[in-house]
N, C-alpha and C. Protein backbone atom coordinates (compact mmCIF):
# COMPACT_ATOMS: atom_id res chain seq x y z
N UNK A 1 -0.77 -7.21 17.69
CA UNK A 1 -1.64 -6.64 18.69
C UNK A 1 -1.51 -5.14 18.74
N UNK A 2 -0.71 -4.96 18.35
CA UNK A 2 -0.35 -3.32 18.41
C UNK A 2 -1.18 -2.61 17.16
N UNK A 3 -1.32 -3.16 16.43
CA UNK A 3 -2.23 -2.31 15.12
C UNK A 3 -3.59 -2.97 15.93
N UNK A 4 -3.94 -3.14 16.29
CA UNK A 4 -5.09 -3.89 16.91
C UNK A 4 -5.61 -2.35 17.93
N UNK A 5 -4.26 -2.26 19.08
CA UNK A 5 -4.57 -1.44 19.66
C UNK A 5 -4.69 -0.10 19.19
N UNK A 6 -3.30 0.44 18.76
CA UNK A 6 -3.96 1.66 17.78
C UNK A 6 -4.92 2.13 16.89
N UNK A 7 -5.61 0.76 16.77
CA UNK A 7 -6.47 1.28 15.63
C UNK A 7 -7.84 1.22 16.85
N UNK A 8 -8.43 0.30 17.59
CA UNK A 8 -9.32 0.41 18.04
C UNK A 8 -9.47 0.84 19.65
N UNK A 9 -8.88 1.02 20.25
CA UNK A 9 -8.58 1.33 21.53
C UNK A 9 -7.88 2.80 22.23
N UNK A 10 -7.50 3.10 20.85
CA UNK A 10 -6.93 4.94 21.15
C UNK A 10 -7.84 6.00 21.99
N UNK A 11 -7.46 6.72 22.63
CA UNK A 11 -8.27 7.69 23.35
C UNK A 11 -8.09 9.14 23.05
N UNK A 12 -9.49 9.82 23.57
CA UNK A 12 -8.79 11.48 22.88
C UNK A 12 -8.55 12.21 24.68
N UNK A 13 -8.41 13.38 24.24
CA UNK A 13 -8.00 13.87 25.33
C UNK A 13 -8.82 13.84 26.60
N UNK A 14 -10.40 13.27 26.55
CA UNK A 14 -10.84 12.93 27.89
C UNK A 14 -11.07 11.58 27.61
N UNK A 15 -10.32 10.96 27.41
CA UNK A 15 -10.27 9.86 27.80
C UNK A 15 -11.56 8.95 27.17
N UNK A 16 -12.07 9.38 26.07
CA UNK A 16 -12.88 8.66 25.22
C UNK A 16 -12.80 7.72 23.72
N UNK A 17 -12.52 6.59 23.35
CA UNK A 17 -12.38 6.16 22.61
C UNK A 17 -12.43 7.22 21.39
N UNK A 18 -11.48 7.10 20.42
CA UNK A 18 -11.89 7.81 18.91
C UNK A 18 -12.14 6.53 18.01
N UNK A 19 -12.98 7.39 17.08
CA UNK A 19 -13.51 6.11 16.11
C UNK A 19 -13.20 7.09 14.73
N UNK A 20 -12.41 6.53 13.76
CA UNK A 20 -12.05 7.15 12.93
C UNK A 20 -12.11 6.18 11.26
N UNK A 21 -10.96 6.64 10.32
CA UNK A 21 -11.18 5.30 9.17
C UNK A 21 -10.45 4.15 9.19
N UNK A 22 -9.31 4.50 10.46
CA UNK A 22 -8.46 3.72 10.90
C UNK A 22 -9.42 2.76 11.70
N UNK A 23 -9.83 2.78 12.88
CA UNK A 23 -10.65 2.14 13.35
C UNK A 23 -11.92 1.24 12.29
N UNK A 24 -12.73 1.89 11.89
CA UNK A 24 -13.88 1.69 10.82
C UNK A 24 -12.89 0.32 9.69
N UNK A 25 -11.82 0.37 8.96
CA UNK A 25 -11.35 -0.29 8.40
C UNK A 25 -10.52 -2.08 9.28
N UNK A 26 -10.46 -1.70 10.61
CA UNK A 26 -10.00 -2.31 11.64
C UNK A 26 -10.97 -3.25 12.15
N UNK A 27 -12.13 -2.59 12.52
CA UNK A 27 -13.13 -3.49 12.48
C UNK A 27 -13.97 -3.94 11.26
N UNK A 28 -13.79 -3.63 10.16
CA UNK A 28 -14.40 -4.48 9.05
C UNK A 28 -13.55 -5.45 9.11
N UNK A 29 -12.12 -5.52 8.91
CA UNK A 29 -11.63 -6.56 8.72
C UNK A 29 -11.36 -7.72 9.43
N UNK A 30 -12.02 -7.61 10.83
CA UNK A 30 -12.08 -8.58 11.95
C UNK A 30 -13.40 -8.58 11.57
N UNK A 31 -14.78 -8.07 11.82
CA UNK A 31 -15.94 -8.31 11.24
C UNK A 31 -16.38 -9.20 10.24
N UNK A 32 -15.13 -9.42 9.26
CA UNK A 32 -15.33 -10.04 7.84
C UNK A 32 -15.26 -11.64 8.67
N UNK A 33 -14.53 -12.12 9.43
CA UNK A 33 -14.17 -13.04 9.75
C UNK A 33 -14.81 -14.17 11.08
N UNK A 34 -14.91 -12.63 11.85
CA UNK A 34 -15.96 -12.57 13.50
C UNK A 34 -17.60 -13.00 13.11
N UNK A 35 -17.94 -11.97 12.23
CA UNK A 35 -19.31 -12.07 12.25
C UNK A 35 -19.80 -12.03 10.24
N UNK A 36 -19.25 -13.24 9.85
CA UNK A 36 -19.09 -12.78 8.01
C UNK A 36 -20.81 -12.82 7.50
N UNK A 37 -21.83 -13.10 8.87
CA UNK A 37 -22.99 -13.07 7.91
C UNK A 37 -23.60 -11.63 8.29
N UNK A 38 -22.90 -10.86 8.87
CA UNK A 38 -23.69 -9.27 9.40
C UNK A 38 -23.57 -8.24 8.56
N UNK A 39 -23.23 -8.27 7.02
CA UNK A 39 -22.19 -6.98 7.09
C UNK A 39 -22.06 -5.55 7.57
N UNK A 40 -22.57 -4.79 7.49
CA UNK A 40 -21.71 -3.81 7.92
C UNK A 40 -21.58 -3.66 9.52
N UNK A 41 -23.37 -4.56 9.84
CA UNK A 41 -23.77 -4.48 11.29
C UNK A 41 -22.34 -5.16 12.19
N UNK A 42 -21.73 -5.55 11.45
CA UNK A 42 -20.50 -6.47 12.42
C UNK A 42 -19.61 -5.40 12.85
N UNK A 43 -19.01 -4.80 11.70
CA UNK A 43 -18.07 -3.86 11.95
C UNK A 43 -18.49 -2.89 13.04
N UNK A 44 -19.80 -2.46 12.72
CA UNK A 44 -20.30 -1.62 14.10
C UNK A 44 -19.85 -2.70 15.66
N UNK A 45 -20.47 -3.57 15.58
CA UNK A 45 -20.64 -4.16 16.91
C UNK A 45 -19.16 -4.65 17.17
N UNK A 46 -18.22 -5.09 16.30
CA UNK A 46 -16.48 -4.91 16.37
C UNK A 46 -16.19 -3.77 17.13
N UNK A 47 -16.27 -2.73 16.25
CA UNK A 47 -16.08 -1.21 17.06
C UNK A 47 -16.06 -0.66 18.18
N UNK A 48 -17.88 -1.34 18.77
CA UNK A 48 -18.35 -0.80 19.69
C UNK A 48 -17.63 -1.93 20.62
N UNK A 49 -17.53 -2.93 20.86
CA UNK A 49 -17.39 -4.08 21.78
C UNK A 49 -15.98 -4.23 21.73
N UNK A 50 -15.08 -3.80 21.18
CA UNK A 50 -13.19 -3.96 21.34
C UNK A 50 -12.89 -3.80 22.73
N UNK A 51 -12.58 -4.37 22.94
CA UNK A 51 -11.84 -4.87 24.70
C UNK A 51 -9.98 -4.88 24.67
N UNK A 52 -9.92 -4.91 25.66
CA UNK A 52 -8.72 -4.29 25.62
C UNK A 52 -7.69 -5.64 25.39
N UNK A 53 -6.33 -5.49 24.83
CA UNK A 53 -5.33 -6.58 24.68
C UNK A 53 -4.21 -5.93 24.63
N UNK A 54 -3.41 -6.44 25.64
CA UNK A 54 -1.80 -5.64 25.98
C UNK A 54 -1.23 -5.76 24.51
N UNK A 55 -1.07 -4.07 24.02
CA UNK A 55 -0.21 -4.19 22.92
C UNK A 55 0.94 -5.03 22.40
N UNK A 56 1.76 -5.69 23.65
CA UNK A 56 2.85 -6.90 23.10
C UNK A 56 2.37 -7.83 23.42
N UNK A 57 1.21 -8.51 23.45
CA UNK A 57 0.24 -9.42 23.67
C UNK A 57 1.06 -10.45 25.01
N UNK A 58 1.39 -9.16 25.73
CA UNK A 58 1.99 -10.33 27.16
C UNK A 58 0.57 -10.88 27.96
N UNK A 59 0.44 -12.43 27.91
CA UNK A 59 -0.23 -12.78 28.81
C UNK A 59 0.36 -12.54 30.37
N UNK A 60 -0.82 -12.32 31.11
CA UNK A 60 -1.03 -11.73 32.56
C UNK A 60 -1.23 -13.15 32.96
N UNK A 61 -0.50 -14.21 33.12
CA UNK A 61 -0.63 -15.33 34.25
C UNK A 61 -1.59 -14.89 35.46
N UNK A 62 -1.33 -13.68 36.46
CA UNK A 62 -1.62 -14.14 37.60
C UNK A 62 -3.21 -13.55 37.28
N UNK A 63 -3.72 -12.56 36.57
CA UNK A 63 -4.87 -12.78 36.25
C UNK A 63 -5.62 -14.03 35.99
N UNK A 64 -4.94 -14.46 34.91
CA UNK A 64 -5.51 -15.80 35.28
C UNK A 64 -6.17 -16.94 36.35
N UNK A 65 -5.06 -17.02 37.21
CA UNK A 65 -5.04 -17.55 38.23
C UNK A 65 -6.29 -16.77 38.98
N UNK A 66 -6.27 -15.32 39.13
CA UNK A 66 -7.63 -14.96 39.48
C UNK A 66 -8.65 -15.66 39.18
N UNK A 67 -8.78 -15.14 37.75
CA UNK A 67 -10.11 -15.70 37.18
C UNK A 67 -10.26 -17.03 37.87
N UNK A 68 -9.07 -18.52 37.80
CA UNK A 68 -9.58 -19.41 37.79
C UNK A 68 -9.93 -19.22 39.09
N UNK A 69 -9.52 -18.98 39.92
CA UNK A 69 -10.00 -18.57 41.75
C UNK A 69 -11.59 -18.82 41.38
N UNK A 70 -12.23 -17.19 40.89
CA UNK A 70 -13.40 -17.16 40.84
C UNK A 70 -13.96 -18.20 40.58
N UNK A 71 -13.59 -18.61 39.21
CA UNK A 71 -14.37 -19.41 38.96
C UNK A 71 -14.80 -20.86 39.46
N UNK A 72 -13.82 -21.46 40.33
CA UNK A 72 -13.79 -22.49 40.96
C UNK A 72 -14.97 -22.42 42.38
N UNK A 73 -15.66 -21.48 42.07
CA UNK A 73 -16.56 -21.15 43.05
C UNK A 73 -17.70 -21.64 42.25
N UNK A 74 -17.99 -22.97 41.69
CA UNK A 74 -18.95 -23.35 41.36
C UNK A 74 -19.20 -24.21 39.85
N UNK A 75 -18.06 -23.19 39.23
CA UNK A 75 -18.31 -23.21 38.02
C UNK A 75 -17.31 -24.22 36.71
N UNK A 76 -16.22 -23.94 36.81
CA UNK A 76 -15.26 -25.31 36.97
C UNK A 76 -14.77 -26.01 38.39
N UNK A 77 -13.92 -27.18 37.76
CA UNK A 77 -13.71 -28.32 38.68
C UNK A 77 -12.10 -27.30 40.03
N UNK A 78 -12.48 -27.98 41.32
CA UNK A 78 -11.42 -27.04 42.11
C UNK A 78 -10.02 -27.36 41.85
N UNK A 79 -9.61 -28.61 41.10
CA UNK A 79 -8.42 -29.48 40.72
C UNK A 79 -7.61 -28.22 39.82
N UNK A 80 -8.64 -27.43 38.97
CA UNK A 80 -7.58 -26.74 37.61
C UNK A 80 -7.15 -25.61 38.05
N UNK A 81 -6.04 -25.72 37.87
CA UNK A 81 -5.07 -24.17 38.12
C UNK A 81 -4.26 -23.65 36.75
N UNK A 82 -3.87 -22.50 37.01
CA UNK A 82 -3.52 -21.78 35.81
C UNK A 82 -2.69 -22.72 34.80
N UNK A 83 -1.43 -23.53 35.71
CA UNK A 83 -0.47 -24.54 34.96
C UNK A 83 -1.60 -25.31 34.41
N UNK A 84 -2.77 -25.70 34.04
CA UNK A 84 -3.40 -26.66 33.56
C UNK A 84 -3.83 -26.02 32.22
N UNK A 85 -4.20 -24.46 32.17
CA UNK A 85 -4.46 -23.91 31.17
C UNK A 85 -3.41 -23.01 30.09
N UNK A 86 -2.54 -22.82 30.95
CA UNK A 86 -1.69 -22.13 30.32
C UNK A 86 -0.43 -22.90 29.64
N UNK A 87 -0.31 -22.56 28.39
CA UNK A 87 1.29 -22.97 27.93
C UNK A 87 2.34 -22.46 28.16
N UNK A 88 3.37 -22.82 28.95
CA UNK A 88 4.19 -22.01 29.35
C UNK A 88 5.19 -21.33 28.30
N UNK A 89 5.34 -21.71 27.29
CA UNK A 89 6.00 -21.73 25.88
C UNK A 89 5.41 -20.30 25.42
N UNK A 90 4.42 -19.31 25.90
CA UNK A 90 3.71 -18.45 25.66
C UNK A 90 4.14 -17.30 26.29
N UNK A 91 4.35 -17.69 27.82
CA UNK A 91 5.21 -16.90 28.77
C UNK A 91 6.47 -16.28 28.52
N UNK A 92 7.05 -14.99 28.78
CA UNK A 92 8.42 -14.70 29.22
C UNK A 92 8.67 -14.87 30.17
């Protein structure tokens, strides 16, 4: 996750994504896999659309638990809570 983040998620000094060959090579190679019938158009839309992922890929449990909050407002069943989705084996 960490070459993940450095390569696509870096910022310059106001706080604006840089897009460089590091990046450009970062998203082809998730592109190749994400979207293998686009070519180059993938890597763009890789690029542009990278969302963020904690560099030591710690899952955020209680986010979770948010989300499922929300979502239990309609959209899944009110029974599921985070222990239903989450492996705890994943957790520190």
């Amino acid at each position: 996750m960490g070459d993940y983040t450095e390569a696509l998620l870096r910022k310059d000094r106001n706080s604006k994504r840089t897009a460089d060959i590091k990046s450009h090579e970062a998203a082809t190679t998730i592109a190749r896999y994400v979207y293998p019938d686009r070519g180059t158009s993938g890597a763009v839309a890789v690029e542009a659309s990278a969302y963020f992922i904690d560099p030591q890929a710690q899952l955020d449990t209680a986010d979770i638990e948010r989300q499922i909050a929300w979502y239990v407002h309609g959209q899944i069943d009110k029974t599921v809570s985070a222990r239903d989705v989450v492996d705890p084996s994943f957790v520190k």
